[in-house]
N, C-alpha and C. Protein backbone atom coordinates (compact mmCIF):
# COMPACT_ATOMS: atom_id res chain seq x y z
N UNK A 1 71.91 -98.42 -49.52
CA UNK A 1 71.90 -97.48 -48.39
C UNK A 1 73.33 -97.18 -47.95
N UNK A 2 73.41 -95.67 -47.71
CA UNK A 2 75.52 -95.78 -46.94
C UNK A 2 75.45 -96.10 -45.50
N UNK A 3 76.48 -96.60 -45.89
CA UNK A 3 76.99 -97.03 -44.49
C UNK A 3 76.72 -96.33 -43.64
N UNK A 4 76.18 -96.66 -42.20
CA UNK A 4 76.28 -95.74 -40.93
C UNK A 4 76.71 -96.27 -39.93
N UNK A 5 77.88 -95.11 -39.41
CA UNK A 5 79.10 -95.47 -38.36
C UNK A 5 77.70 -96.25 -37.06
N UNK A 6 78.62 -97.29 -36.26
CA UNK A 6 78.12 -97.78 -35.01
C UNK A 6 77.44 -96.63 -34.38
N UNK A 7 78.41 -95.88 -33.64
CA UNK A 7 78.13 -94.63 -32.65
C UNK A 7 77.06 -93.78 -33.58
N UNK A 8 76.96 -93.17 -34.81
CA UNK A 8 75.78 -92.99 -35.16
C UNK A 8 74.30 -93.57 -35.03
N UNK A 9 74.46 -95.30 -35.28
CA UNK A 9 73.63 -95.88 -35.29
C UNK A 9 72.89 -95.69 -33.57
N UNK A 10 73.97 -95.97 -32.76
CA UNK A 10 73.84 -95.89 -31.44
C UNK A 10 72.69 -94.66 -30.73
N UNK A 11 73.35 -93.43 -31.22
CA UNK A 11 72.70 -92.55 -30.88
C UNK A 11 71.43 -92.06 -31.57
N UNK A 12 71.32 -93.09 -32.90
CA UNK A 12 69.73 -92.66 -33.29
C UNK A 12 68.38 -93.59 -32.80
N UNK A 13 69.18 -94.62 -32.47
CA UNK A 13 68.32 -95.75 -31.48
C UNK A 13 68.38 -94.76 -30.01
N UNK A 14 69.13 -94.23 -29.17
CA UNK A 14 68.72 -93.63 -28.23
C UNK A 14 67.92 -92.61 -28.28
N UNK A 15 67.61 -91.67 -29.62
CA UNK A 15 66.71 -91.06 -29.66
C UNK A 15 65.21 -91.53 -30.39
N UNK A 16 65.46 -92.31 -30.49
CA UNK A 16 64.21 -93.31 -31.15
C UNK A 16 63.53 -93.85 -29.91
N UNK A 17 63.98 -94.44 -29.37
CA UNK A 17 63.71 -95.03 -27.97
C UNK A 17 62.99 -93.98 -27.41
N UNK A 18 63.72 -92.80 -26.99
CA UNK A 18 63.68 -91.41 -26.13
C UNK A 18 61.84 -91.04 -26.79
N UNK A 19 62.29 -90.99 -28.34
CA UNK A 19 60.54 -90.86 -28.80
C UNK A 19 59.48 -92.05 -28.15
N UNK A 20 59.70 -92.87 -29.00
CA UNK A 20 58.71 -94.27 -27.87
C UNK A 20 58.01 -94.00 -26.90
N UNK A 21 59.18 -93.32 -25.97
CA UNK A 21 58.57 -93.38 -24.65
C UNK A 21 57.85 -92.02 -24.33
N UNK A 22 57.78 -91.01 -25.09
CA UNK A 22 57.30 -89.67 -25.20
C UNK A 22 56.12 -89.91 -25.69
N UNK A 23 56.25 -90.97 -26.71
CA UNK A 23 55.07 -90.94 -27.53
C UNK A 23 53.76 -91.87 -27.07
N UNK A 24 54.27 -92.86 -25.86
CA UNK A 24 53.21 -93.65 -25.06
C UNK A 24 51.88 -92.79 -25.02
N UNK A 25 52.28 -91.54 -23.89
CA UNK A 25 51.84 -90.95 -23.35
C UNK A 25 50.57 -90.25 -24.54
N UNK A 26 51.21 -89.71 -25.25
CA UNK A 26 51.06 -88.84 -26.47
C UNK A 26 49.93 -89.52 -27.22
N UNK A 27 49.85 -91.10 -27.53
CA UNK A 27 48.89 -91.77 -28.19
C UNK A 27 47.67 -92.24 -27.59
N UNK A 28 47.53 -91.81 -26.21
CA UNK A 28 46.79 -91.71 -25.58
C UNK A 28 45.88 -90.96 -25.67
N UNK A 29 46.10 -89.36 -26.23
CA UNK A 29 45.96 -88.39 -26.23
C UNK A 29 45.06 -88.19 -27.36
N UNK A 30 46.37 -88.90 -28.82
CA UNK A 30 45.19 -89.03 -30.03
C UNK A 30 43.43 -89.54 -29.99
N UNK A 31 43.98 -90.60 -29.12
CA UNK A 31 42.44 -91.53 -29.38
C UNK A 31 41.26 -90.54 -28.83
N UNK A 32 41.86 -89.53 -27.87
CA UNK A 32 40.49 -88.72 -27.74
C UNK A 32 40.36 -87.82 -28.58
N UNK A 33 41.49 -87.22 -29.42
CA UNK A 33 41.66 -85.95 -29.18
C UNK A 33 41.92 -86.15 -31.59
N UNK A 34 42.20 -86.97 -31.63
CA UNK A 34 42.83 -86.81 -32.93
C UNK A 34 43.63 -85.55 -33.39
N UNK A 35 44.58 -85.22 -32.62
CA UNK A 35 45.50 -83.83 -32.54
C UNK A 35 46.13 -84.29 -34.38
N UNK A 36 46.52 -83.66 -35.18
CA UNK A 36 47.34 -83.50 -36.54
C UNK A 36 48.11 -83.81 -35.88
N UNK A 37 48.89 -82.56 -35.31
CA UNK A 37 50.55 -82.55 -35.02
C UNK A 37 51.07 -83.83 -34.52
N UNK A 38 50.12 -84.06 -33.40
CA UNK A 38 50.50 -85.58 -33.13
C UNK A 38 50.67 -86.26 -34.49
N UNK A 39 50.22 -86.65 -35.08
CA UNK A 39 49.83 -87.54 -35.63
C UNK A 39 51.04 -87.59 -37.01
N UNK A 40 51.37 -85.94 -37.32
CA UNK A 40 52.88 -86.29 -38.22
C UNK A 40 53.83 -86.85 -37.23
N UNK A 41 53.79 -86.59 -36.01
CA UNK A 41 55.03 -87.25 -35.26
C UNK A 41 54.87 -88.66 -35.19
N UNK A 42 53.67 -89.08 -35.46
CA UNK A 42 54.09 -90.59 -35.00
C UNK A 42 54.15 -91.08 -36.16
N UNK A 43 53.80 -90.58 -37.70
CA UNK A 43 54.91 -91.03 -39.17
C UNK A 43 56.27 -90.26 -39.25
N UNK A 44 56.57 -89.52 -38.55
CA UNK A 44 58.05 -89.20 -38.71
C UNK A 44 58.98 -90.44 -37.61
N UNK A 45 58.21 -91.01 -36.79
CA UNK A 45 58.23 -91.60 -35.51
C UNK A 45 58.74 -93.21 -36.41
N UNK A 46 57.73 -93.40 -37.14
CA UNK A 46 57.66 -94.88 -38.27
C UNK A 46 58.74 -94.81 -38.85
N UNK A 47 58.94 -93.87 -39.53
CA UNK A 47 59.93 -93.54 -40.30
C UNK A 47 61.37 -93.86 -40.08
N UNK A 48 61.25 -92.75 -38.98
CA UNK A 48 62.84 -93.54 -38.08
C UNK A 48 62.98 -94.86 -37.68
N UNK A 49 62.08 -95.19 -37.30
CA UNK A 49 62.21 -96.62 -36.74
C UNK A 49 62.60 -97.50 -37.86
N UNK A 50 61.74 -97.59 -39.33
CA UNK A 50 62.21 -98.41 -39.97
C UNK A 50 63.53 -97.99 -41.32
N UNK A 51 63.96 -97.07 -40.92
CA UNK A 51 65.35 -96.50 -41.23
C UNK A 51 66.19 -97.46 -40.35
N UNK A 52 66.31 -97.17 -38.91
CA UNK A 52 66.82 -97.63 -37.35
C UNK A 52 67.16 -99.30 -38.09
N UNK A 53 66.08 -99.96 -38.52
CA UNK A 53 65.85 -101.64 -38.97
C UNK A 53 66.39 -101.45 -40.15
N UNK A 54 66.54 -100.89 -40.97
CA UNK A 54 67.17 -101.31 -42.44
C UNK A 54 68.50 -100.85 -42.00
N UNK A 55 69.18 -99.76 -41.10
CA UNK A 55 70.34 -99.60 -40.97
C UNK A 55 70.91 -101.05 -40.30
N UNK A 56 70.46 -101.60 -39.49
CA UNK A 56 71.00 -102.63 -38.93
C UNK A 56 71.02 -103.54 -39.73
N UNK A 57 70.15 -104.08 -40.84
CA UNK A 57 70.06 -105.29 -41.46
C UNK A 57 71.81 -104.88 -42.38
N UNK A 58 71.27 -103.77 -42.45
CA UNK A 58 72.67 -103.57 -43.92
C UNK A 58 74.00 -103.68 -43.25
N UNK A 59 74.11 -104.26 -41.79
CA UNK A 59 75.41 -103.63 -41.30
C UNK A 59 75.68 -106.12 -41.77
């Protein structure tokens, strides 16, 4: 994996986070509603997150 600067790392955990907390709300929503769109966001959502964890392990 390449390297990624701190301050990069920094600011993709603040928008990772920023999702999280968007997405509380949002998964609420699925269980009634089984929306799609939702539902790519919360694997694009995975995604980042375990990018977010392999960037840190590699540092």
């Amino acid at each position: 994996m390449a390297y990624i600067p701190k301050s990069q790392l920094n600011k993709l955990e603040t928008m990772v986070t920023g999702h999280l907390q968007n997405m509380k709300s949002t998964i609420v929503k699925i269980r009634h509603r089984g929306d799609t769109k939702t539902r790519i966001g919360l694997h694009e959502l995975t995604f980042a997150a375990e990018n977010l964890a392999n960037a840190h392990k590699a540092q």
